[in-house]
Protein backbone atom coordinates (compact mmCIF):
# COMPACT_ATOMS: atom_id res chain seq x y z
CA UNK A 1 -10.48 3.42 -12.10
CA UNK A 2 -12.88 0.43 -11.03
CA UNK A 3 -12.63 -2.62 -9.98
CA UNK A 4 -14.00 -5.51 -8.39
CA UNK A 5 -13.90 -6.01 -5.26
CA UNK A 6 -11.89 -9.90 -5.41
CA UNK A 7 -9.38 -8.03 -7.56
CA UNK A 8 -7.29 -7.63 -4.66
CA UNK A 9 -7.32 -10.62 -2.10
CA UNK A 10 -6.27 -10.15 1.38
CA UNK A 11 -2.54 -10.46 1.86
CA UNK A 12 -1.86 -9.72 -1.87
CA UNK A 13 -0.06 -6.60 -3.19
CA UNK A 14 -1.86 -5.33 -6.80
CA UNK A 15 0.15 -2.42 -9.22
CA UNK A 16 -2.32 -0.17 -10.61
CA UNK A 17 -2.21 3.05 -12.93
CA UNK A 18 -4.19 5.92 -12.32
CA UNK A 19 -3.56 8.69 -14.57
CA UNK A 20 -0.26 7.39 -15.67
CA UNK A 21 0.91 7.27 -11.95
CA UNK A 22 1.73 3.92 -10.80
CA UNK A 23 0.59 3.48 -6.91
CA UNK A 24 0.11 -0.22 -5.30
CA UNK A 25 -3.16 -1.89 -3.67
CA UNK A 26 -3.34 -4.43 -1.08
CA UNK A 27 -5.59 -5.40 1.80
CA UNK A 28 -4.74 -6.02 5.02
CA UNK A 29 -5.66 -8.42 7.43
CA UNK A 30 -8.37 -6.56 8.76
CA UNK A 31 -10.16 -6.74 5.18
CA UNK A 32 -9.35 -2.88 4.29
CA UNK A 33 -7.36 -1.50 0.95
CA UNK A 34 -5.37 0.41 1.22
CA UNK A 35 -2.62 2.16 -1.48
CA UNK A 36 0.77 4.03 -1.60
CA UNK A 37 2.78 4.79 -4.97
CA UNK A 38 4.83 2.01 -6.12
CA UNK A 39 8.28 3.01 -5.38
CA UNK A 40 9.58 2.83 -1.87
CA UNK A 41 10.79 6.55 -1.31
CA UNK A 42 13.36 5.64 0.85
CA UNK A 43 15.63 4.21 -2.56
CA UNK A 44 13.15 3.44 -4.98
CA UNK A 45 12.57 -0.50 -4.27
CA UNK A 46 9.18 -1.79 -6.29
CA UNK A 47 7.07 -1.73 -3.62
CA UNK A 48 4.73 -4.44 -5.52
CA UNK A 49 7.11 -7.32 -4.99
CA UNK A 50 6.49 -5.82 -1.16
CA UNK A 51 4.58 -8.27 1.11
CA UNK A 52 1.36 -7.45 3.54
CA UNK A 53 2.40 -8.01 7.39
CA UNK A 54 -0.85 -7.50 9.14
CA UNK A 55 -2.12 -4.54 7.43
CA UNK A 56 0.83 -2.89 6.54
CA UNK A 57 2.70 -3.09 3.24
CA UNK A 58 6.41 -4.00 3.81
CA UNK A 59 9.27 -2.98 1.15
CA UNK A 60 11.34 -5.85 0.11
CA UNK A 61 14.38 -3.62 -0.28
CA UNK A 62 15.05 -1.91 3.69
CA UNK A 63 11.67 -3.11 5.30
CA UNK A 64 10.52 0.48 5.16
CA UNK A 65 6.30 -0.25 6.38
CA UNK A 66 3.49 1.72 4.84
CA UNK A 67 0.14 1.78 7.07
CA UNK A 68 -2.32 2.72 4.14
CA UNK A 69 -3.11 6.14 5.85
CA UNK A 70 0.11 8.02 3.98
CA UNK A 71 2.90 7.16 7.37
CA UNK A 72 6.05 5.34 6.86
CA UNK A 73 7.83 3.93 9.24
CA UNK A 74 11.25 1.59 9.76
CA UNK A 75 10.79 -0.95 13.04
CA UNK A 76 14.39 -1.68 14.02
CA UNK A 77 15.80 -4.98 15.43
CA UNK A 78 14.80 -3.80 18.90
CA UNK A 79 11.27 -3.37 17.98
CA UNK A 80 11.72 0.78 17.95
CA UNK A 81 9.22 2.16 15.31
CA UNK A 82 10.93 5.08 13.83
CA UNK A 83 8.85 7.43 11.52
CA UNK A 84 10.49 7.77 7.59
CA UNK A 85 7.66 10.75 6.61
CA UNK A 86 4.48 10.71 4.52
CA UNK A 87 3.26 9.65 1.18
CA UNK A 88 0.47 10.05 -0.85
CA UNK A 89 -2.44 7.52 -0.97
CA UNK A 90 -5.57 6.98 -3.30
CA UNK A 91 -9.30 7.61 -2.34
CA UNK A 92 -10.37 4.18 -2.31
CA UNK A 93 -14.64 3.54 -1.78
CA UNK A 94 -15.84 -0.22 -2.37
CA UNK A 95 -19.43 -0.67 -2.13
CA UNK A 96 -21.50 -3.86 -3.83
CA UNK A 97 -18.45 -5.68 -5.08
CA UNK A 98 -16.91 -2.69 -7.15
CA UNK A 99 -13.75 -0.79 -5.83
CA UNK A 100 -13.49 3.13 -7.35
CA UNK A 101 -10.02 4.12 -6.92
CA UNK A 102 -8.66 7.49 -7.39
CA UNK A 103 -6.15 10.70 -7.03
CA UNK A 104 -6.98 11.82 -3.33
């Protein structure tokens, strides 16, 4: 799949479909994208009505975080970071104002 590059603004969460998989873009602060699949595996929350806290993608169900690199993690009140596992991301290359996104 390709896109271009202002398809995804920083701070906004994008759905996309690659080969009838649904996974969810969004940059980060730091200017990156970055993708995960679109349900939250911790109970199955649409993770593209998530938000972007720095450069992580937050689920609006349990607050479960997604860093873009495939970790998942829970911060409690207390500021603990606990890790929830791994999930798959996308192979994302953007060069000259067109993103190529695909299965990793």
């Amino acid at each position: 799949m390709q896109l271009p590059t202002s398809a995804v603004a920083a701070g906004e969460v994008r759905a996309v479909d690659i080969d009838r998989t649904e996974y969810v873009l969004w940059r980060g602060r730091d200017g990156r994208l970055r993708s995960v699949p679109r349900r939250c595996p911790h109970l199955d929350h649409d993770l593209a009505e998530g938000y972007v806290d720095g450069d992580k993608l937050v689920c609006p169900g349990h607050a479960w975080a997604f860093d873009g690199d495939g970790r998942a993690f829970k911060r409690n009140e207390f500021g603990r970071v606990d890790a929830k596992g791994t999930v798959e991301t996308l192979l994302i290359r953007e060069t000259d104002g067109t993103v190529d996104v695909e299965l990793g």
